[in-house]
Protein backbone atom coordinates (compact mmCIF):
# COMPACT_ATOMS: atom_id res chain seq x y z
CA UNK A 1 -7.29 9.88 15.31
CA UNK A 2 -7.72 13.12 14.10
CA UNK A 3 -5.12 16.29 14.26
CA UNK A 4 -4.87 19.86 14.15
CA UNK A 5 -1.63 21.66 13.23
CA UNK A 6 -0.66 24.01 15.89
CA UNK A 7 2.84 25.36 14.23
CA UNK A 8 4.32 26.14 10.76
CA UNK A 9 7.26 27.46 10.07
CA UNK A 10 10.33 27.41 7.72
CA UNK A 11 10.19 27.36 3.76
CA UNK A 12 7.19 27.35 2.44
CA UNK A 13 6.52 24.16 -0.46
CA UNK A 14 3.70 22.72 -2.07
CA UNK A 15 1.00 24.61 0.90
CA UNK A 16 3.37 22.75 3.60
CA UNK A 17 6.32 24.37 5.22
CA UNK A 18 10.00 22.53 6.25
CA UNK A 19 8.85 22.79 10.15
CA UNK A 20 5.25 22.06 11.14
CA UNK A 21 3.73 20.82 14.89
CA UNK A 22 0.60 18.90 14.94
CA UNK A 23 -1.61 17.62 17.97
CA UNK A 24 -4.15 15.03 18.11
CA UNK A 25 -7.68 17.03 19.53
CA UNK A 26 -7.91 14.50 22.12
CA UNK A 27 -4.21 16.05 23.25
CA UNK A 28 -2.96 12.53 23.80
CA UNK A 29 -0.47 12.84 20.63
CA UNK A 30 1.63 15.26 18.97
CA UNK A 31 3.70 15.04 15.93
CA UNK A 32 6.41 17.10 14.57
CA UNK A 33 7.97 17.20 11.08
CA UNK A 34 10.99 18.83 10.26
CA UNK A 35 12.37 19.09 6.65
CA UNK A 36 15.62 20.13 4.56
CA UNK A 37 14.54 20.56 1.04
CA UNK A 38 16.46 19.89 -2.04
CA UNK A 39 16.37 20.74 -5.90
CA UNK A 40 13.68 21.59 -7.89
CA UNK A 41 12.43 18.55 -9.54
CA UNK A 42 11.20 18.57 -13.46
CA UNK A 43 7.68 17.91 -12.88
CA UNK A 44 6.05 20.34 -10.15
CA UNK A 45 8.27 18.31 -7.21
CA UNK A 46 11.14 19.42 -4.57
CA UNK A 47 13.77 16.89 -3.47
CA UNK A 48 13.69 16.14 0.36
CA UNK A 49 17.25 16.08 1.33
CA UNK A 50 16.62 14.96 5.28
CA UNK A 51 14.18 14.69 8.01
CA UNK A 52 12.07 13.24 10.68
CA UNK A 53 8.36 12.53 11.69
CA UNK A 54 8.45 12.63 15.72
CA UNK A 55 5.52 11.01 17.09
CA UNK A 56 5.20 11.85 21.00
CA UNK A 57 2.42 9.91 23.11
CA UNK A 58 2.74 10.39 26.64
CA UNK A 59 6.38 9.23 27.76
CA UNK A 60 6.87 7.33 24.61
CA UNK A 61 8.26 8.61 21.34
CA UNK A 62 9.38 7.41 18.37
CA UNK A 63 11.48 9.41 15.56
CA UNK A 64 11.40 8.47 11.70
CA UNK A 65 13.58 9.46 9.08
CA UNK A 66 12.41 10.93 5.73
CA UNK A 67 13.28 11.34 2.44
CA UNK A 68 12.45 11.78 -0.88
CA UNK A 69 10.17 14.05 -3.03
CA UNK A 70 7.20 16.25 -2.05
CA UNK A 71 4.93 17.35 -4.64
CA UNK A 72 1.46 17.97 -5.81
């Protein structure tokens, strides 16, 4: 399945930003991320403090939690 991001927003890190929207090109399936970043890390990374990867497919959706480091 292939997708197309439809919305960025927020801080921008690493060519990413802390809020984006994406939606499958069938239109069956969209995702949304949302992200609080953290500290500078030593070697070209940012801490993610908290977030979630929404997955929404019809009347089903599912909401994981992230965290971590982004980099790249």
């Amino acid at each position: 399945m292939q997708f197309e991001r439809i919305q960025s927003s927020g801080q921008s890190f690493y060519g990413q930003t802390t809020s984006q929207i994406f939606r499958s090109q069938d239109g069956t399936t969209t995702v949304q991320v949302r992200l609080s970043l953290g500290a500078v890390g030593e070697i070209e990374s940012v801490a993610v403090k908290e977030g979630f990867i929404r997955v929404i497919k019809g009347d089903k959706e599912i909401s994981i939690p992230v965290v971590g480091d982004a980099g790249c």
